[in-house]
Protein backbone atom coordinates (compact mmCIF):
# COMPACT_ATOMS: atom_id res chain seq x y z
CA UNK A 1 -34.29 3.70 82.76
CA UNK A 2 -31.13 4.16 80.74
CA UNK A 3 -30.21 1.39 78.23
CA UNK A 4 -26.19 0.33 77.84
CA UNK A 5 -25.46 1.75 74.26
CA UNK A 6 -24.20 -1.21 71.76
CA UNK A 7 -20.53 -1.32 72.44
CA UNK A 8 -18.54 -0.85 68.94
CA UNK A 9 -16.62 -4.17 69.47
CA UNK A 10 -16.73 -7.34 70.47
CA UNK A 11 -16.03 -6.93 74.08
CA UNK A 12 -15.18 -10.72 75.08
CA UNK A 13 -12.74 -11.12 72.07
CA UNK A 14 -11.09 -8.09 73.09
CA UNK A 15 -10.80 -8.43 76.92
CA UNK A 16 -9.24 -11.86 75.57
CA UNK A 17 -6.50 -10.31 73.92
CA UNK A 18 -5.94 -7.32 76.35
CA UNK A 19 -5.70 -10.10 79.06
CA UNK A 20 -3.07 -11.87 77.29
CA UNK A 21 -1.28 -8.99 76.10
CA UNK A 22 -1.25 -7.55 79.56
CA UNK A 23 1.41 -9.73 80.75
CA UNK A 24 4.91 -8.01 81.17
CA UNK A 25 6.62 -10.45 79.46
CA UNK A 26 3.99 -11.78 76.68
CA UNK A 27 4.10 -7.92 75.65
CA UNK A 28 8.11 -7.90 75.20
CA UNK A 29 7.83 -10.87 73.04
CA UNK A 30 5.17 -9.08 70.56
CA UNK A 31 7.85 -5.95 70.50
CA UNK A 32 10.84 -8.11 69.95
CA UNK A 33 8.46 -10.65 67.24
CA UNK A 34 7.45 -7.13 65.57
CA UNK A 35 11.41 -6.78 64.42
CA UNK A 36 10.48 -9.87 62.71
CA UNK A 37 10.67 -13.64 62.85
CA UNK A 38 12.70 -14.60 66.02
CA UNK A 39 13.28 -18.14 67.78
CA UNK A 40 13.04 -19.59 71.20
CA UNK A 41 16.52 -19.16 71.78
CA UNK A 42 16.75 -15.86 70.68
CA UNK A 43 13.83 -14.92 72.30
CA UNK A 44 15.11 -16.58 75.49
CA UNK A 45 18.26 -14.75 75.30
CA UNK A 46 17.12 -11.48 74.62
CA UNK A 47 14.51 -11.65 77.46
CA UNK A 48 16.75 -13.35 79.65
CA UNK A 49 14.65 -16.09 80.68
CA UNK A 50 14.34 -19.90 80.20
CA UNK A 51 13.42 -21.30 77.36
CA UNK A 52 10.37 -23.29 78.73
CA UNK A 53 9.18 -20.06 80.23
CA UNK A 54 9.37 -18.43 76.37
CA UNK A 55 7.76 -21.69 75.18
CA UNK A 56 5.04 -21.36 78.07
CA UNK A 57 4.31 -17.54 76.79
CA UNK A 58 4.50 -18.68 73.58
CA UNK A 59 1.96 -20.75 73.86
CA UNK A 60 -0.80 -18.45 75.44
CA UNK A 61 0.04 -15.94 72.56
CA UNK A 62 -0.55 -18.48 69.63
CA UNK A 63 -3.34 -20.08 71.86
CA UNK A 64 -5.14 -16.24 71.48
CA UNK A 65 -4.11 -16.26 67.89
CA UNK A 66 -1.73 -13.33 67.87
CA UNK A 67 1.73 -14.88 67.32
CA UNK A 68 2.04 -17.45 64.32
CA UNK A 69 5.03 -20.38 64.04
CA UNK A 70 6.62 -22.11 61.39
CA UNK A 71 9.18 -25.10 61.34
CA UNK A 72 12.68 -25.09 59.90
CA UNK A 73 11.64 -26.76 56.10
CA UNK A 74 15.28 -28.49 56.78
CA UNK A 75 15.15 -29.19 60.28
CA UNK A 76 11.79 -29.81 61.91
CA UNK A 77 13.61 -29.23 65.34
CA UNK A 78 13.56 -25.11 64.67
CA UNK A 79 10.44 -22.94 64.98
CA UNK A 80 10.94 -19.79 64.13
CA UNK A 81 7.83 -17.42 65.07
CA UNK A 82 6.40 -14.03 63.90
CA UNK A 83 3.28 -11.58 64.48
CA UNK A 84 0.23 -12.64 63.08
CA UNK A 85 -0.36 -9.74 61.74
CA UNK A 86 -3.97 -10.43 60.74
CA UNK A 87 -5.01 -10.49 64.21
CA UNK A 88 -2.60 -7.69 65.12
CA UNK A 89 -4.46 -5.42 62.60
CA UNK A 90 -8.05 -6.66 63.95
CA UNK A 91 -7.01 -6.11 67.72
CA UNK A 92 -5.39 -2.38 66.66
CA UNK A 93 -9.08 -1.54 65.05
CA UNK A 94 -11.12 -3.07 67.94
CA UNK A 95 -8.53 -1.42 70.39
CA UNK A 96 -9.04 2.28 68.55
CA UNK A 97 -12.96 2.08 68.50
CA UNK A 98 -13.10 1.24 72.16
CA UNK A 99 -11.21 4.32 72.83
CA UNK A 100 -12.48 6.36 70.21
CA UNK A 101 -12.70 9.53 72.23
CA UNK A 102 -15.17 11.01 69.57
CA UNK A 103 -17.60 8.16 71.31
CA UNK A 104 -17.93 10.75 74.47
CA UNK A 105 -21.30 12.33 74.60
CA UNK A 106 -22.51 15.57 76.51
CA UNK A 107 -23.69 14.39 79.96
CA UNK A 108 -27.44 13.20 80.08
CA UNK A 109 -29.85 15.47 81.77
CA UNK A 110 -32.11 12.80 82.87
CA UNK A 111 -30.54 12.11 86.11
CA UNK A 112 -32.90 12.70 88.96
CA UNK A 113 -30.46 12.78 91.67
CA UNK A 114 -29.82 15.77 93.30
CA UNK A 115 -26.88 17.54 92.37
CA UNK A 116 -23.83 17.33 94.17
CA UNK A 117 -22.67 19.99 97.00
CA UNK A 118 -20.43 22.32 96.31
CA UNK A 119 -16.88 22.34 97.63
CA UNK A 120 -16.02 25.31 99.64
């Protein structure tokens, strides 16, 4: 019987984060937050979209821990965000050892089905 090999990540936490990441527009935020700290409204306007839609994909991206916020220290009112770039770093080394091709092995021998035709 052949046994799953321990995967080199935490595969939950990391289908978590792919999942978020995965949407279109969650994605262009993290490029445009990766120029540096940006606001709704700038957000909004370079996307081209609502602000309670930015706010909505905000929200899923701090909820999974990857986008950070800060208010204005003068005017509460402003929140400015930015990469958390903690959890960027994590997520770029879980992301590389999942799809470290040096994990490939030769195939396994042990197979005892017969071996497939050959196409003419």
């Amino acid at each position: 019987m052949y046994t799953i090999p321990a995967a080199p990540v935490n595969m939950e936490k990391l289908a978590e984060a792919l999942q978020v990441v995965a949407e279109p527009t969650r994605l262009f935020i993290l490029h445009l937050l990766m120029e540096g700290f940006q606001c709704n409204c700038e957000l909004g306007e370079a996307l081209g979209v609502p602000a309670n839609l930015v706010s909505h994909h905000l929200r899923a991206l701090r909820e999974a821990g990857l986008v950070n916020v800060e208010r204005d220290a003068n005017d509460a009112r402003w929140a400015y965000y930015s990469v958390n770039a903690d959890a960027l770093e994590e997520l770029n080394r879980a992301y590389g050892a999942f799809f470290d091709l040096g994990r490939q092995r030769p195939r396994r021998k042990t197979c005892t089905l017969p071996a497939a035709p050959e196409k003419v």
